[in-house]
C-alpha atoms as a PDB file:
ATOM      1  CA  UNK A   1      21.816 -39.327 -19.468  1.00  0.00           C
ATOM      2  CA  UNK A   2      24.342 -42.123 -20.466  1.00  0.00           C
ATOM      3  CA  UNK A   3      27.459 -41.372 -22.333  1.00  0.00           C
ATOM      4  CA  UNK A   4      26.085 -42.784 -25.692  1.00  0.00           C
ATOM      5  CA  UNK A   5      22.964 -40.852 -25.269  1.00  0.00           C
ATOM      6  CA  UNK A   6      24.717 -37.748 -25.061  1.00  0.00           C
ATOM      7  CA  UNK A   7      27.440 -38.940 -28.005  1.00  0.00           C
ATOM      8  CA  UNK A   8      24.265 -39.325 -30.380  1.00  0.00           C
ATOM      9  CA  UNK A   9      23.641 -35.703 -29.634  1.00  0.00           C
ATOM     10  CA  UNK A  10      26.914 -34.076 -29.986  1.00  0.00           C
ATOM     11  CA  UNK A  11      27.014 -36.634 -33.237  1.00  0.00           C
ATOM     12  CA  UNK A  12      24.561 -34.951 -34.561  1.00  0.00           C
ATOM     13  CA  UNK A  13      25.354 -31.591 -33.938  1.00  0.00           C
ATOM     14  CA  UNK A  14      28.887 -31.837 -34.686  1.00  0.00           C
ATOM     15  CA  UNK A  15      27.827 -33.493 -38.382  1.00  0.00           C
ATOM     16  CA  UNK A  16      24.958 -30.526 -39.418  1.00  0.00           C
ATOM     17  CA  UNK A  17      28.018 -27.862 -38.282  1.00  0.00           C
ATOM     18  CA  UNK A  18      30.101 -29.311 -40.965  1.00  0.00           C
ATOM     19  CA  UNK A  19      27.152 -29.686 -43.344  1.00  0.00           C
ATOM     20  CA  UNK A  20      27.595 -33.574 -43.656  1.00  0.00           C
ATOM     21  CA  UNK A  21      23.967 -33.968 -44.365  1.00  0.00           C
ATOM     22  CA  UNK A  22      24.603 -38.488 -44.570  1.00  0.00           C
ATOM     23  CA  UNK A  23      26.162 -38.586 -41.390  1.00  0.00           C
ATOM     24  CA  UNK A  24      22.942 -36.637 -39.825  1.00  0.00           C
ATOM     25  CA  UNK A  25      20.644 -38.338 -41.477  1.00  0.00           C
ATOM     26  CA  UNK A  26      23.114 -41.827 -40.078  1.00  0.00           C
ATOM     27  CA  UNK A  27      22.087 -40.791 -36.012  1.00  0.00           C
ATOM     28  CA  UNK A  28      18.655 -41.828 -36.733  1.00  0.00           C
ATOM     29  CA  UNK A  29      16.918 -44.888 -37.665  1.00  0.00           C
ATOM     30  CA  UNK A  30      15.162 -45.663 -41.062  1.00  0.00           C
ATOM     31  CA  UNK A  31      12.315 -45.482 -39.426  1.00  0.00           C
ATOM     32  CA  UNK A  32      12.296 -42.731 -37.090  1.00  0.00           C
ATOM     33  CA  UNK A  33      10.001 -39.115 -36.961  1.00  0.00           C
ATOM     34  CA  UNK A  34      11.644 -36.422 -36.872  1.00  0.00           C
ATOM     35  CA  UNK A  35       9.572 -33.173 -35.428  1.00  0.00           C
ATOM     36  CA  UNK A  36      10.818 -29.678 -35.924  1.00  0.00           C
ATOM     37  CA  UNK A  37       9.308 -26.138 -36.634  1.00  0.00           C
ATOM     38  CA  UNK A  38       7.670 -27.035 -39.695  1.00  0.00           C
ATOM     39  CA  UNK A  39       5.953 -30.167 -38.660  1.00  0.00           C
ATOM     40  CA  UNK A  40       7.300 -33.622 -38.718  1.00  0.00           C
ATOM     41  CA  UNK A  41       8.410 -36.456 -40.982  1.00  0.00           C
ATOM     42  CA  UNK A  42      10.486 -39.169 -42.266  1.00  0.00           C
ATOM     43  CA  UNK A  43      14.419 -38.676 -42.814  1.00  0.00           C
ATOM     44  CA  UNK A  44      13.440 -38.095 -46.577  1.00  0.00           C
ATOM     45  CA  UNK A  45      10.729 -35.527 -46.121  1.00  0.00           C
ATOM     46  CA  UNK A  46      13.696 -33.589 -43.342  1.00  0.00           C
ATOM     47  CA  UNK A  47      16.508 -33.716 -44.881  1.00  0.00           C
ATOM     48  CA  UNK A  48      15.869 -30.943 -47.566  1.00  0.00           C
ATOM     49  CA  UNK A  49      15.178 -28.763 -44.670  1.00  0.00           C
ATOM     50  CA  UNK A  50      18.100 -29.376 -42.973  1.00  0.00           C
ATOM     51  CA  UNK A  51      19.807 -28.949 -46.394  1.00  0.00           C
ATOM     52  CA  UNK A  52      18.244 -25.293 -46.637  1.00  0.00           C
ATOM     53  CA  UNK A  53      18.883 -24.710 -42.826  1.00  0.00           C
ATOM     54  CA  UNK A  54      22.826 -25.547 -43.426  1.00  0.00           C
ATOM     55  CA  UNK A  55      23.722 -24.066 -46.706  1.00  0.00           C
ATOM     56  CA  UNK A  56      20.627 -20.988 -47.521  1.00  0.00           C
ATOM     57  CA  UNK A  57      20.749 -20.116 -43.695  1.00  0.00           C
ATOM     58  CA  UNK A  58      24.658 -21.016 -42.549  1.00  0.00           C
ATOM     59  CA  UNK A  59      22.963 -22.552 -39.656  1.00  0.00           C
ATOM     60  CA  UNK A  60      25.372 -23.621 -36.205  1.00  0.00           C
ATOM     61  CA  UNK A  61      23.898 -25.709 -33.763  1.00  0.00           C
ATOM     62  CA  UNK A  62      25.391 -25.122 -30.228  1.00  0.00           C
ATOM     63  CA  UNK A  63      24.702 -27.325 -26.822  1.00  0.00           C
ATOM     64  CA  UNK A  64      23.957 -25.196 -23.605  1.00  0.00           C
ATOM     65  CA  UNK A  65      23.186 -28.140 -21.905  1.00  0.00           C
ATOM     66  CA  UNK A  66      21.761 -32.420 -21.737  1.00  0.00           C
ATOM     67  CA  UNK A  67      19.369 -32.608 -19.011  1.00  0.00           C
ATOM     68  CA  UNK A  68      17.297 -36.645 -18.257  1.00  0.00           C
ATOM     69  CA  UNK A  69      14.224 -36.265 -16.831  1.00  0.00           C
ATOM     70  CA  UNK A  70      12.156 -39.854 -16.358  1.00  0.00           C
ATOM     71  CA  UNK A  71       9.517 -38.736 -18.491  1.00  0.00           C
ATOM     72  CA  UNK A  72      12.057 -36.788 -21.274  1.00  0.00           C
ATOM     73  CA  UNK A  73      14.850 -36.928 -22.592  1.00  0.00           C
ATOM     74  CA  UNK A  74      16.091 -33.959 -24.470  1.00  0.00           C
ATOM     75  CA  UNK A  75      18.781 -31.002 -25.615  1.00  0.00           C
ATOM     76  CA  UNK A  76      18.696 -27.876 -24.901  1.00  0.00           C
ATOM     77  CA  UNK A  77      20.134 -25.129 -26.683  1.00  0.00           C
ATOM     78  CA  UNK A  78      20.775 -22.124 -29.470  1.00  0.00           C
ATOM     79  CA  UNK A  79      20.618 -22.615 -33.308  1.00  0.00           C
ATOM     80  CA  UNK A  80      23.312 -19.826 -34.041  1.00  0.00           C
ATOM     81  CA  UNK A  81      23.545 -18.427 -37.126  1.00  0.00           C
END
């Protein structure tokens, strides 16, 4: 996984830690799906989720680990609460 790759995640982590909801919503393009527990969506149809997730539920996001496979890319790791 490049260096960027794995900046956009810790990015993105860092910013829903400290609840900064625009600079989440800033890793992803305007165009992008975002899939999670409750199904998937635009940034508009997410972000009141993540806004529930951070303040109701005092969510943390932690990294355990980046792995790069050829066929997937992803992060692995604990929502902490």
């Amino acid at each position: 996984m490049s260096e960027a790759n794995k900046g956009v995640v810790l990015s993105y982590v860092h910013a829903f830690n400290r609840g900064d909801r625009d600079a989440v919503c800033a890793q992803f393009t305007p165009d992008a799906l975002v899939w999670g527990v409750l199904g998937w969506g635009r940034i508009d149809k997410v972000r009141p989720i993540w806004r529930e997730l951070i303040e109701c539920l005092e969510m943390q996001l932690h990294v355990d680990a980046m792995v790069h496979r050829p066929a997937a890319r992803l992060a692995a790791g604990l929502m902490k609460r």
